[in-house]
Protein backbone atom coordinates (compact mmCIF):
# COMPACT_ATOMS: atom_id res chain seq x y z
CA UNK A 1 -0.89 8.57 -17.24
CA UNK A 2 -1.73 5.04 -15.94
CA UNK A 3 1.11 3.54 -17.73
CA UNK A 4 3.61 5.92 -16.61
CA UNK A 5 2.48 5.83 -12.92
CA UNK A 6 3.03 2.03 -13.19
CA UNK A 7 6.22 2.54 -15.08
CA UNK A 8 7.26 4.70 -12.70
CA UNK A 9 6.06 2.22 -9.84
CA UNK A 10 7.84 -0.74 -11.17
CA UNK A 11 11.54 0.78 -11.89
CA UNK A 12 11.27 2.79 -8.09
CA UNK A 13 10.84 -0.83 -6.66
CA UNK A 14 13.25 -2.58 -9.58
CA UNK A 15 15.88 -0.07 -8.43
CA UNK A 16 15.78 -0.28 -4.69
CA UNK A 17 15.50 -4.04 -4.83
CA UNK A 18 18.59 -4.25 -6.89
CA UNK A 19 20.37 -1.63 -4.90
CA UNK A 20 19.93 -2.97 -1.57
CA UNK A 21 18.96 -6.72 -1.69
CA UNK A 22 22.35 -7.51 -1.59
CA UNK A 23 23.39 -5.63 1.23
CA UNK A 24 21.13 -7.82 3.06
CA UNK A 25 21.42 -10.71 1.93
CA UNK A 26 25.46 -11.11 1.26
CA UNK A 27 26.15 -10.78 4.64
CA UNK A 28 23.27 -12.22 6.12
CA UNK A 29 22.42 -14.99 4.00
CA UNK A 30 19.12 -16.31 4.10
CA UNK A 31 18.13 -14.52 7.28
CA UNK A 32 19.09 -10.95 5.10
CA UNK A 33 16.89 -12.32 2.60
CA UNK A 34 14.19 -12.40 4.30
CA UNK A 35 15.02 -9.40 6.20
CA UNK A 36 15.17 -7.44 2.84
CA UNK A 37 11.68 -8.95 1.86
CA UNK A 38 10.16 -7.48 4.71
CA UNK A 39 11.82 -4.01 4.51
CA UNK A 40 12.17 -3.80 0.45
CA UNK A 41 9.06 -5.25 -0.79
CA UNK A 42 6.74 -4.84 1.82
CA UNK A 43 6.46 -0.93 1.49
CA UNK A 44 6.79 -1.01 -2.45
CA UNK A 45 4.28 -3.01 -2.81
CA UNK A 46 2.07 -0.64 -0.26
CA UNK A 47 3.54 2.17 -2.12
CA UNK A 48 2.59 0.31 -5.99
CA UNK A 49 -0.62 -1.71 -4.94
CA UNK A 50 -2.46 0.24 -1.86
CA UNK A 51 -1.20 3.82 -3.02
CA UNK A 52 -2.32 2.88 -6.69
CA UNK A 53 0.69 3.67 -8.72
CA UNK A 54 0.12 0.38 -10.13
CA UNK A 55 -3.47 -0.23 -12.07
CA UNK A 56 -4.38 -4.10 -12.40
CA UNK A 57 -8.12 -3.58 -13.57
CA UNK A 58 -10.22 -6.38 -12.82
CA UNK A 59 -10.91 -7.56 -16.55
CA UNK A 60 -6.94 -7.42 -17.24
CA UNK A 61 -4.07 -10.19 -16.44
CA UNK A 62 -2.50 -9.34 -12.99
CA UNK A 63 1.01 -8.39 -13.34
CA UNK A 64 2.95 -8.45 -10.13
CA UNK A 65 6.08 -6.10 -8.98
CA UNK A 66 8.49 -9.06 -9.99
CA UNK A 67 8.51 -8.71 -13.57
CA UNK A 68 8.89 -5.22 -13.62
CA UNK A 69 11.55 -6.14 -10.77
CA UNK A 70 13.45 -8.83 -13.50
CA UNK A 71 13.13 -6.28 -16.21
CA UNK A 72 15.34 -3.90 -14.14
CA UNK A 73 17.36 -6.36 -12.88
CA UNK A 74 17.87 -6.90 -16.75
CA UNK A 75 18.68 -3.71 -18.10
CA UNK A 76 20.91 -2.61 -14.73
CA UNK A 77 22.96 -5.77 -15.63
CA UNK A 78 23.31 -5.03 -19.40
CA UNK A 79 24.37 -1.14 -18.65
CA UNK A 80 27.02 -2.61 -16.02
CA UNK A 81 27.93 -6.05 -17.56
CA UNK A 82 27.43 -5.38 -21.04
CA UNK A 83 25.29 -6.99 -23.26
CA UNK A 84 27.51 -10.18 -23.60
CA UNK A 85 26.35 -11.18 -20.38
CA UNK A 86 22.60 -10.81 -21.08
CA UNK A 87 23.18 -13.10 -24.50
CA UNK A 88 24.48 -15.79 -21.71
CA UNK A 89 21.12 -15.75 -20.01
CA UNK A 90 19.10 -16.17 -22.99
CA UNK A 91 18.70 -19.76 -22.19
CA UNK A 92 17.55 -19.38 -19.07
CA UNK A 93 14.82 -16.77 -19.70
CA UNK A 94 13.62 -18.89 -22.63
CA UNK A 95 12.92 -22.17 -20.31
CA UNK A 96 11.52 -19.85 -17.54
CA UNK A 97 8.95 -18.10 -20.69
CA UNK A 98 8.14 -21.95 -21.23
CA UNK A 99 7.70 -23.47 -17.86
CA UNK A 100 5.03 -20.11 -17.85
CA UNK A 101 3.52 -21.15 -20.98
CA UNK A 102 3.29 -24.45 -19.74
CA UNK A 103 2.08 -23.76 -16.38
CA UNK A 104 -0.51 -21.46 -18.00
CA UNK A 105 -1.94 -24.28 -19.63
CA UNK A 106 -1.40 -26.73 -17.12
CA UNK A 107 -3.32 -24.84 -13.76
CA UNK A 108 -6.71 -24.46 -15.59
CA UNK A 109 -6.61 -28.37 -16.40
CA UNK A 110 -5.90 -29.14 -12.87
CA UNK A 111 -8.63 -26.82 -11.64
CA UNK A 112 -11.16 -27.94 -14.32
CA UNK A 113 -9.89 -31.85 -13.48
CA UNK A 114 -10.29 -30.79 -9.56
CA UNK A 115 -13.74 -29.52 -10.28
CA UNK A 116 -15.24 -32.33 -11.99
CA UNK A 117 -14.33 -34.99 -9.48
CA UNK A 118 -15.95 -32.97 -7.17
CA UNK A 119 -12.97 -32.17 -4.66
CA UNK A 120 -13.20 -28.34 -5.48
CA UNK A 121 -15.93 -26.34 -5.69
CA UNK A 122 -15.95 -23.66 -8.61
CA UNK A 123 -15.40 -20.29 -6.37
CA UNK A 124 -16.51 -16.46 -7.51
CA UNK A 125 -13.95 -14.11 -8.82
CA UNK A 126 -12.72 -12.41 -5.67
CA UNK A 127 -14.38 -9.36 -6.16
CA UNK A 128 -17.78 -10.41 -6.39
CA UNK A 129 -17.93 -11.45 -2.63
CA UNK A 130 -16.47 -10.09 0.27
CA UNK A 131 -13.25 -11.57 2.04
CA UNK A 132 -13.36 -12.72 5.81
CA UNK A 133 -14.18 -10.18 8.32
CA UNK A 134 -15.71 -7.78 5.55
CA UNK A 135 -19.21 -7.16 5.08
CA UNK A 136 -21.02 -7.51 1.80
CA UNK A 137 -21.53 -3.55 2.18
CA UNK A 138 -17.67 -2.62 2.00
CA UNK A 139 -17.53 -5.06 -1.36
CA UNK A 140 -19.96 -2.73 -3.18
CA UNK A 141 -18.00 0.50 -2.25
């Protein structure tokens, strides 16, 4: 059921993104861009991250609303465009899955690097202390 909740999470805010974004932000430009940020992804992401239809346990990689977002961005194209147009953005997609790779590597190095020269202290997981303004009692419920 978890995976079809966040199935279900991720195409309801793929869909409206891709349905409306650009109704903000052709017109509008950058200021519709932001506009649609604030009126698109704010409530999915209350709707797929406070609501819970979403699960990112803590032990698991976290896996945001954009990929699901891309993915239906994707798939809307190839039923519209055809799937010509997805074999021209192969490129693309492959550099973006390497800069990821890369950066995956990359940002632990830079943290470990950080942390040995003493600029950055090593900090807890975020669940294992409370965030400002919370009390050590609201962590453990």
């Amino acid at each position: 059921m978890k995976f079809f909740r966040g199935m279900l999470g991720y195409m309801i805010a793929g869909m409206i993104v891709m349905s409306v974004w650009d109704g903000f932000a052709g017109p509008y430009g950058i200021a519709g861009g932001y506009a649609a940020a604030i009126i698109i992804i704010g409530p999915m992401w209350f709707m797929n991250h406070h609501v819970g239809l979403i699960h990112n346990p803590d032990t698991d990689a976290f896996v945001d609303m954009a990929l699901g977002i891309g993915v239906t961005g994707i798939v809307r194209d190839i039923f519209l465009k055809g799937a010509g147009e997805f074999v021209d953005t192969l490129p693309t997609l492959l550099l973006v899955t390497l800069g990821a790779v890369i950066a995956g590597f990359v940002a632990p190095a830079v943290e470990r690097a950080l942390e040995k020269e003493g600029e950055v202290e090593h900090r807890a997981a975020a669940d294992e202390r409370p965030g400002p303004g919370y009390s050590d009692d609201y962590a453990k419920s």
